[in-house]
Protein backbone atom coordinates (compact mmCIF):
# COMPACT_ATOMS: atom_id res chain seq x y z
CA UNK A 1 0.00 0.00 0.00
CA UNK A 2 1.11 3.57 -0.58
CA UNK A 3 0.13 6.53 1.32
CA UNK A 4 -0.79 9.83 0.12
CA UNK A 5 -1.56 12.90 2.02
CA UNK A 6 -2.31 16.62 0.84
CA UNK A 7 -1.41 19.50 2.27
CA UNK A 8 -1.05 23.37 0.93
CA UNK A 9 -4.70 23.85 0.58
CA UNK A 10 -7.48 27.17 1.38
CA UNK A 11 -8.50 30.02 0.68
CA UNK A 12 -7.44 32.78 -1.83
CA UNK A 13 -8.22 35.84 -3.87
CA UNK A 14 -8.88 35.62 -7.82
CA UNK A 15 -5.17 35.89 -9.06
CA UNK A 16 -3.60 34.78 -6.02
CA UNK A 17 -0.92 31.46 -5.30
CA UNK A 18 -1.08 28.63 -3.54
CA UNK A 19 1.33 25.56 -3.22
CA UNK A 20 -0.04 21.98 -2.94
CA UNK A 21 2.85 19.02 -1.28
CA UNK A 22 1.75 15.59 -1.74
CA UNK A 23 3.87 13.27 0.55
CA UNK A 24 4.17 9.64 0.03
CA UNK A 25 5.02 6.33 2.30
CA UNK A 26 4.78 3.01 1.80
CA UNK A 27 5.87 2.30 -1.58
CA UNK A 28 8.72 3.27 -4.13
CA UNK A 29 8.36 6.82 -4.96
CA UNK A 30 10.45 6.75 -7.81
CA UNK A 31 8.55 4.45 -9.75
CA UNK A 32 5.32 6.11 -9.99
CA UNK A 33 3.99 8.25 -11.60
CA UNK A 34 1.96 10.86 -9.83
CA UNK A 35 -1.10 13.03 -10.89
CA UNK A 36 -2.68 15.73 -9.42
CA UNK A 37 -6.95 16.08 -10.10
CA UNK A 38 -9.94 18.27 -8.64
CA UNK A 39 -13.34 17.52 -7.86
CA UNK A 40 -15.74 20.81 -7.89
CA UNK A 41 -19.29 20.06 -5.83
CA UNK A 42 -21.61 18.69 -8.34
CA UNK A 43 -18.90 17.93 -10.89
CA UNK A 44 -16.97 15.06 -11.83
CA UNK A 45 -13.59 14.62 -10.86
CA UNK A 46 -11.33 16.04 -13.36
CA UNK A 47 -7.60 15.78 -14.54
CA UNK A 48 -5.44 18.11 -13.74
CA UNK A 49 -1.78 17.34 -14.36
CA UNK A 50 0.88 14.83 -14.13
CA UNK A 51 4.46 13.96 -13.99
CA UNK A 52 6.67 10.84 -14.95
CA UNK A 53 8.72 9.06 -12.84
CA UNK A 54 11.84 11.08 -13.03
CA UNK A 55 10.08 14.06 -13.86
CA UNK A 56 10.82 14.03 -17.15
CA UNK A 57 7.53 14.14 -18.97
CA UNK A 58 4.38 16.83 -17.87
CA UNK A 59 0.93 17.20 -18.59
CA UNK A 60 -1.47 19.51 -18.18
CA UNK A 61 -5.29 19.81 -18.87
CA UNK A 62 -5.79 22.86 -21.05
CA UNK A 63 -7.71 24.45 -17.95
CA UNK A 64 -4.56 25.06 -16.22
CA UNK A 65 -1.73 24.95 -18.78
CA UNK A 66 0.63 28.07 -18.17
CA UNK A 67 -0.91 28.60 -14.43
CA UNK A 68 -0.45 25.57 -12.70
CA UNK A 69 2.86 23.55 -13.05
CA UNK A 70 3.89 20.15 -11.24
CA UNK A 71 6.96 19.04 -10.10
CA UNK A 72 8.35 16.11 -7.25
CA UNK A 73 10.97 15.18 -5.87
CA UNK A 74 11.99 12.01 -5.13
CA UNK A 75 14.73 12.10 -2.33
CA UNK A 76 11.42 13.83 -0.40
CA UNK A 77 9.21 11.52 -1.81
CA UNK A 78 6.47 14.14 -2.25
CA UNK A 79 4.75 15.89 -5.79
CA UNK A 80 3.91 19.24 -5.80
CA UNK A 81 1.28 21.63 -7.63
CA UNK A 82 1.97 25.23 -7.62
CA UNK A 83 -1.05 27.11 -8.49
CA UNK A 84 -1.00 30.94 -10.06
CA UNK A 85 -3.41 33.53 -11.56
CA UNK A 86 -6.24 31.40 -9.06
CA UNK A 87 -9.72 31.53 -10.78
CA UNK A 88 -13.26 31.18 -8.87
CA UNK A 89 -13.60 27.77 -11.23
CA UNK A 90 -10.17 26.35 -9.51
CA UNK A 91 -12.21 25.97 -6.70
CA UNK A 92 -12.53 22.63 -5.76
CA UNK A 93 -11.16 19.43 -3.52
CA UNK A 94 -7.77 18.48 -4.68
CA UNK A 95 -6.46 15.02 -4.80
CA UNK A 96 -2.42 13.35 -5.73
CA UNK A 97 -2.69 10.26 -6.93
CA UNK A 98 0.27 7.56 -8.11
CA UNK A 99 -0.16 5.13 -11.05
CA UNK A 100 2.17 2.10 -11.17
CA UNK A 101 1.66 1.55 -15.00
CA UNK A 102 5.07 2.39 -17.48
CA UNK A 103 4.60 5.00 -20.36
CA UNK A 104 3.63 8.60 -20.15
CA UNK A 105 1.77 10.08 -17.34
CA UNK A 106 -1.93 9.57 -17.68
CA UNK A 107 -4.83 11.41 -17.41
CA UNK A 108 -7.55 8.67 -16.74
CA UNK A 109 -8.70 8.62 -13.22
CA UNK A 110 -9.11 5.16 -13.25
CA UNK A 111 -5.08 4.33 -14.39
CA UNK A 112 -3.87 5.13 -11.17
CA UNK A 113 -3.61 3.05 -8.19
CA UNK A 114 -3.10 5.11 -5.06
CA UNK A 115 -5.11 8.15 -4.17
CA UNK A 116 -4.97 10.97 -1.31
CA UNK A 117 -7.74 11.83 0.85
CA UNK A 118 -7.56 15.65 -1.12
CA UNK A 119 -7.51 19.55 0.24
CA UNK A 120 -10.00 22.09 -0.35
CA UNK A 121 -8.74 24.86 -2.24
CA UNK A 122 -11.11 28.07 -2.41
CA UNK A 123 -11.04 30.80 -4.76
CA UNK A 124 -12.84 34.14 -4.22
CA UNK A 125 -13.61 36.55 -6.46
């Protein structure tokens, strides 16, 4: 079993930052791939990004692309999602999750294995 738990969440202004650490136990860091994803209330969960194993390889969903940006590091064993220019629709519970399967990081919720318990991140306008 891995571990995953969230932290960096609350509450911000439209346009402000905010820094999201997801640490991991239990498992090989290193040879997952992690993924970061929202849920908004009444909305599905969505993709937001990911990152390969080495951090090699990014992805972002077009939502986010050129605000948010992910990054880990493995000698901490923890993935990170720094969030600028904050929007009202960022709003939402955030979750890390780690997917064990090779090839490029994915953006199917159901691909990955491992998944935190999420932090609320609020947006104000």
């Amino acid at each position: 079993q891995m571990q995953l738990v969230e932290s960096g969440g609350g509450s911000v202004q439209a346009g402000g930052s905010l820094r999201l650490s997801c640490a991991a136990s239990g498992r090989t860091f290193s040879t997952y791939e992690m993924g970061w994803f929202r849920q908004a209330p009444g909305k599905e969960r969505e993709f937001v990004a990911a990152i390969s194993r080495y951090g090699g390889i990014t992805d972002y969903a077009d939502s986010v692309k050129g605000r948010f940006t992910i990054s880990r590091d493995n000698a901490k064993n923890t993935v990170y999602l720094r969030m600028d220019s904050l929007k009202p629709d960022d709003t939402a519970v955030y979750y890390c999750a780690a997917d064990f399967s090779l090839g490029t990081p994915d953006r199917r919720a159901d691909k990955y294995d491992y998944w935190g318990r999420g932090t609320q991140v609020t947006v104000s306008s």
